[in-house]
C-alpha atoms as a PDB file:
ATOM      1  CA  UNK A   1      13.006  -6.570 -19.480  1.00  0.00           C
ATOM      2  CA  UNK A   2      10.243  -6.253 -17.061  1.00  0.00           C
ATOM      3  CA  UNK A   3      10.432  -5.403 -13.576  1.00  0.00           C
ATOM      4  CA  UNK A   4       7.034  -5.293 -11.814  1.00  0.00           C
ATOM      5  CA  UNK A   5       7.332  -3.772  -8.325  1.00  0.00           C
ATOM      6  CA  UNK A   6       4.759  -3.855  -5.458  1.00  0.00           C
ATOM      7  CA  UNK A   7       2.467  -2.160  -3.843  1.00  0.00           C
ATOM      8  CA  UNK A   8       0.696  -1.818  -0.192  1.00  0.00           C
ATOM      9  CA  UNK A   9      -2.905  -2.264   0.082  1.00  0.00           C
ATOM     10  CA  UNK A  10      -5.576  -3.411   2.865  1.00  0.00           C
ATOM     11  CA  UNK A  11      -5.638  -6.825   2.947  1.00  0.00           C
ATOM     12  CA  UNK A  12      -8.403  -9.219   5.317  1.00  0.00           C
ATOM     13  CA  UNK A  13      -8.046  -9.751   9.026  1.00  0.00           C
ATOM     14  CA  UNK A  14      -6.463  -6.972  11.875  1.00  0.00           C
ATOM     15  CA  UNK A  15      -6.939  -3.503  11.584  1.00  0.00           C
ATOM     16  CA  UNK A  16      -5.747  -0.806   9.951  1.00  0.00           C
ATOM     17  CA  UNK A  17      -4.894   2.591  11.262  1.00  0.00           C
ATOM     18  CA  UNK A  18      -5.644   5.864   8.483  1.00  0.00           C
ATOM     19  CA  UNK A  19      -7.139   8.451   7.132  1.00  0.00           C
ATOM     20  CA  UNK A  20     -10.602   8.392   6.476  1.00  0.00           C
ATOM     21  CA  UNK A  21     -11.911  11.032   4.360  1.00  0.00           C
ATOM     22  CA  UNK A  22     -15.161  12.735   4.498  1.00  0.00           C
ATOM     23  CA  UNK A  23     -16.522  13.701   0.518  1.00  0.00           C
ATOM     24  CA  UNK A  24     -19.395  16.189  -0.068  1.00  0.00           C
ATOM     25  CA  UNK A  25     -22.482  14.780  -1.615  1.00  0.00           C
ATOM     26  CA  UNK A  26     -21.848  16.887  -4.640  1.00  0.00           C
ATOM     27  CA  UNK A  27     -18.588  15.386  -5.441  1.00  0.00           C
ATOM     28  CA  UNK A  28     -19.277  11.370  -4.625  1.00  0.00           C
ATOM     29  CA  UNK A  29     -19.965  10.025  -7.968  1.00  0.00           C
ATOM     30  CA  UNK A  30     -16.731  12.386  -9.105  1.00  0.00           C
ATOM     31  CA  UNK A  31     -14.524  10.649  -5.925  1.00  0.00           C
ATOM     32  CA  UNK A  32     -15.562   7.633  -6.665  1.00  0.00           C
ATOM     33  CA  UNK A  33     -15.246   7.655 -10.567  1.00  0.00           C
ATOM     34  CA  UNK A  34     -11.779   8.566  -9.593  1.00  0.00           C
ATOM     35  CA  UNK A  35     -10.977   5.843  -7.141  1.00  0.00           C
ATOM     36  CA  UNK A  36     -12.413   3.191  -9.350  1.00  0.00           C
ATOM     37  CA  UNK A  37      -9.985   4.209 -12.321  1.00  0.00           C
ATOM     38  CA  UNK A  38      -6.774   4.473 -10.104  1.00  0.00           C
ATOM     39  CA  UNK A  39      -7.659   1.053  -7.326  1.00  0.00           C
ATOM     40  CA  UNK A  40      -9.327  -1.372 -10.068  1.00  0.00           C
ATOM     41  CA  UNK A  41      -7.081  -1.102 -13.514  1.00  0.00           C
ATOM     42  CA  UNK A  42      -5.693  -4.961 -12.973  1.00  0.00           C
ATOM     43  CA  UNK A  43      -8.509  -5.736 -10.455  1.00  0.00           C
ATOM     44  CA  UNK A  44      -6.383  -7.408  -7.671  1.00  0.00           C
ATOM     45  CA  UNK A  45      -8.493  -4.772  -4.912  1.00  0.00           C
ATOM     46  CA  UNK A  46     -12.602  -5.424  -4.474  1.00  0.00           C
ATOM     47  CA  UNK A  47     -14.444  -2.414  -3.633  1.00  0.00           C
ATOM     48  CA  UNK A  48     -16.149  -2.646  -0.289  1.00  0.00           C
ATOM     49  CA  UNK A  49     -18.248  -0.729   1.943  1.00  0.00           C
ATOM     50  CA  UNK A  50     -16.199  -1.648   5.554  1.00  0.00           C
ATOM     51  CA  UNK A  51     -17.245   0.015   8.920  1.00  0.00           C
ATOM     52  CA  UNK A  52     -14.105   2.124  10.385  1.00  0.00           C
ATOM     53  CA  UNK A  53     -13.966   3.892  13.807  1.00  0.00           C
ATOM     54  CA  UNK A  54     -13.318   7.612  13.496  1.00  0.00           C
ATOM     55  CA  UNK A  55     -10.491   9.288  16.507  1.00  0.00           C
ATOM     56  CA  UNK A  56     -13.565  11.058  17.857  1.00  0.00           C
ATOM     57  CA  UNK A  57     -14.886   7.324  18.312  1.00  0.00           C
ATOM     58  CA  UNK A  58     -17.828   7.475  16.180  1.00  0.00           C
ATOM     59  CA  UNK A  59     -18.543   4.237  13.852  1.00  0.00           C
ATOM     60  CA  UNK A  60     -18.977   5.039  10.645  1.00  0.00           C
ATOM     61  CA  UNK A  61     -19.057   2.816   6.954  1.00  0.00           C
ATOM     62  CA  UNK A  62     -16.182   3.757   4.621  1.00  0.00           C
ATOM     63  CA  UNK A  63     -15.368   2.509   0.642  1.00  0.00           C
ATOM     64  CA  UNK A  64     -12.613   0.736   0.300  1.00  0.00           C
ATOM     65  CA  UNK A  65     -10.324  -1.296  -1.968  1.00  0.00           C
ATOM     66  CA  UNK A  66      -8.978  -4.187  -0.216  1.00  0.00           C
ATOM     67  CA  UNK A  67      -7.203  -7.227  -1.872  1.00  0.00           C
ATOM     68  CA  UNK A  68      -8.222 -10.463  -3.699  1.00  0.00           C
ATOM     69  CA  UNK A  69      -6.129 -13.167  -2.337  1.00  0.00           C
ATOM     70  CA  UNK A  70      -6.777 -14.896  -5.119  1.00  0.00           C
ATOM     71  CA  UNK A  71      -5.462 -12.602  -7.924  1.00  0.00           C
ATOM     72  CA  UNK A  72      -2.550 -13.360  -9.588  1.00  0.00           C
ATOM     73  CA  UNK A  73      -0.503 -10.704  -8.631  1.00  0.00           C
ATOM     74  CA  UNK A  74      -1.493 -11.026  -4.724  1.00  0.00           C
ATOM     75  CA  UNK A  75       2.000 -10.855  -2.855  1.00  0.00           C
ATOM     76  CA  UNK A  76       1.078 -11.025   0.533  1.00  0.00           C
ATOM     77  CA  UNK A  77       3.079 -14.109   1.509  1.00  0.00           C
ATOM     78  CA  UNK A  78       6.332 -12.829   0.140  1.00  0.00           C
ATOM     79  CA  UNK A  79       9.092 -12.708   3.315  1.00  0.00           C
ATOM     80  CA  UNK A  80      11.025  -8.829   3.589  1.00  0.00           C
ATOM     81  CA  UNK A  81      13.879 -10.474   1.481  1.00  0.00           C
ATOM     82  CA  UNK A  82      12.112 -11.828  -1.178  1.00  0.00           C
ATOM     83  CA  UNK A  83      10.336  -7.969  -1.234  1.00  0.00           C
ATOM     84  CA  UNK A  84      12.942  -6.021  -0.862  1.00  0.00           C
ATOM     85  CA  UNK A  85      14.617  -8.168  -3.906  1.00  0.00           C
ATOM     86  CA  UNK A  86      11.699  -7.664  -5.559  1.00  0.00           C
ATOM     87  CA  UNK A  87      11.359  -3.644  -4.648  1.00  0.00           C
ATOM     88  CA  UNK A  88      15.360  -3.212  -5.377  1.00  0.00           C
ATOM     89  CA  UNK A  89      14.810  -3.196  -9.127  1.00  0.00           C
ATOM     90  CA  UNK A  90      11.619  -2.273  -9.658  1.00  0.00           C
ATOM     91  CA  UNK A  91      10.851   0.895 -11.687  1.00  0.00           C
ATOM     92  CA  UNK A  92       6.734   2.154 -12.556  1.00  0.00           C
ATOM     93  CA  UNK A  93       4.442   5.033 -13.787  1.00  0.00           C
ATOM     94  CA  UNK A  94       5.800   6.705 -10.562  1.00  0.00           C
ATOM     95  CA  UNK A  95       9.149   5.950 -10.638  1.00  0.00           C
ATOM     96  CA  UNK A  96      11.856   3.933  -8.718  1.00  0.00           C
ATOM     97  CA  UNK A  97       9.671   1.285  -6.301  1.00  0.00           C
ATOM     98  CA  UNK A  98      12.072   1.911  -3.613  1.00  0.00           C
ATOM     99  CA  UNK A  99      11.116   5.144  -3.263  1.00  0.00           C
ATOM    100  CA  UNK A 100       7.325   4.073  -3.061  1.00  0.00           C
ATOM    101  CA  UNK A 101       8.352   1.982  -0.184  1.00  0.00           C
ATOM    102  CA  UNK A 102      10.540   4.397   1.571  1.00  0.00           C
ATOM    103  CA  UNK A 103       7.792   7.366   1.256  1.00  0.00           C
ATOM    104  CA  UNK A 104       5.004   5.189   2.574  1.00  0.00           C
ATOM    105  CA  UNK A 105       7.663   4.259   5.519  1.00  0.00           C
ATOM    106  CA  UNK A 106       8.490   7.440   6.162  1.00  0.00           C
ATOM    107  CA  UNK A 107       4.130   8.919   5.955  1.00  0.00           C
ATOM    108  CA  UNK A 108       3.385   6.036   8.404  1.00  0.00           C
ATOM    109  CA  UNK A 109       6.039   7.429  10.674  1.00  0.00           C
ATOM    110  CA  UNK A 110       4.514  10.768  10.689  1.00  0.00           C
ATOM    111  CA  UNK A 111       1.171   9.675  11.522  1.00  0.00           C
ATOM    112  CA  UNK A 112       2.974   7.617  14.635  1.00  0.00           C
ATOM    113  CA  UNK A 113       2.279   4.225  12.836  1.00  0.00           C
ATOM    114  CA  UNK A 114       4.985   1.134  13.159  1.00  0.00           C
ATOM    115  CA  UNK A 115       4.779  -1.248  10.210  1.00  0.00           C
ATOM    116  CA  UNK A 116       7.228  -3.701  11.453  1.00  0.00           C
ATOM    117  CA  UNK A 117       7.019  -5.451   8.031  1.00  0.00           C
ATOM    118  CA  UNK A 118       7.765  -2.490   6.122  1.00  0.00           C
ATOM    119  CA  UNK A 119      10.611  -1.402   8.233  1.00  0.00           C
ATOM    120  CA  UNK A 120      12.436  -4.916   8.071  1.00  0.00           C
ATOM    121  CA  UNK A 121      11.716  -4.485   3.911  1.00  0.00           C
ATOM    122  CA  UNK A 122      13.816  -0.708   4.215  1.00  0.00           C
ATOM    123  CA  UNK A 123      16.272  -2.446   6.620  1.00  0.00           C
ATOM    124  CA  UNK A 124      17.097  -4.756   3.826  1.00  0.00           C
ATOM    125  CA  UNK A 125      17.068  -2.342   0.719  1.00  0.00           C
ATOM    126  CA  UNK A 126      19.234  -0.191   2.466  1.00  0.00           C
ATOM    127  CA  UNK A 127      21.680  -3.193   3.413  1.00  0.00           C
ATOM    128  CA  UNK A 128      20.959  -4.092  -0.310  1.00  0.00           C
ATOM    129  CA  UNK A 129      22.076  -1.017  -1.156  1.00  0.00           C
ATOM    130  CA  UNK A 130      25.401  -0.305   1.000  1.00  0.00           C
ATOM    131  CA  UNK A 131      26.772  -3.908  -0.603  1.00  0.00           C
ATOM    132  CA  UNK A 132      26.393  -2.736  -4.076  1.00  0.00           C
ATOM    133  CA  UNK A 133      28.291   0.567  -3.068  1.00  0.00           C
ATOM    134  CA  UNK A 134      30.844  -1.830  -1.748  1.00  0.00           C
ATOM    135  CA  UNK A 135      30.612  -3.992  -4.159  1.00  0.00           C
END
């Protein structure tokens, strides 16, 4: 039985705060070879060229992969239940999906960034989780 989990990517509208990474001129068709084969396998991302302001302040274009609302696997209206439900019992290439989620919770929280979304999804996996150990 399948259990597809989910992922986080860049989707329109807002901002977004990063990393932005800076790639020699020797090694761009390389990077980008490489980005294309892990961000566009089922297509739901678009490569595009999107400006992005640097800490220093400095404007500067970036590549990026940033979703198609219209794919078929676009989850971007689902509610923190219906993803943590979804992330509870998920399993990929990379292992458990909670783990995804709780990893990218816990990098965000390094870098000082509050994903209020994300944290009310871990809220409820963990809750999830304590009423199974109950249970």
């Amino acid at each position: 039985e399948r259990h597809p989990g989910l992922v986080l990517g860049l989707d329109y509208g807002g901002s977004c705060i990063g990393t932005a990474f800076r790639v020699a001129p020797a090694q761009k068709a390389e990077v980008i070879d490489y980005l294309r084969e892990r961000e566009l396998v089922t297509h739901v991302y678009k490569e595009r060229t999107m400006p992005v302001q640097l800490s220093s302040g400095q404007r500067v274009s970036a590549l990026t992969y940033v979703i198609d609302r219209s794919h078929v696997q676009y989850a971007g209206a689902l509610s923190a239940e219906e993803a943590a439900a979804t992330v509870a019992v998920a399993t990929g290439k990379s292992g458990p999906n909670s783990e995804y989620v709780l990893n990218t919770l816990e990098h965000l929280r390094e870098m000082g960034i509050r994903d209020h979304w994300l944290e009310e999804v871990a809220a409820k996996l963990a809750a999830g989780g304590a009423e199974s150990l109950r249970a």
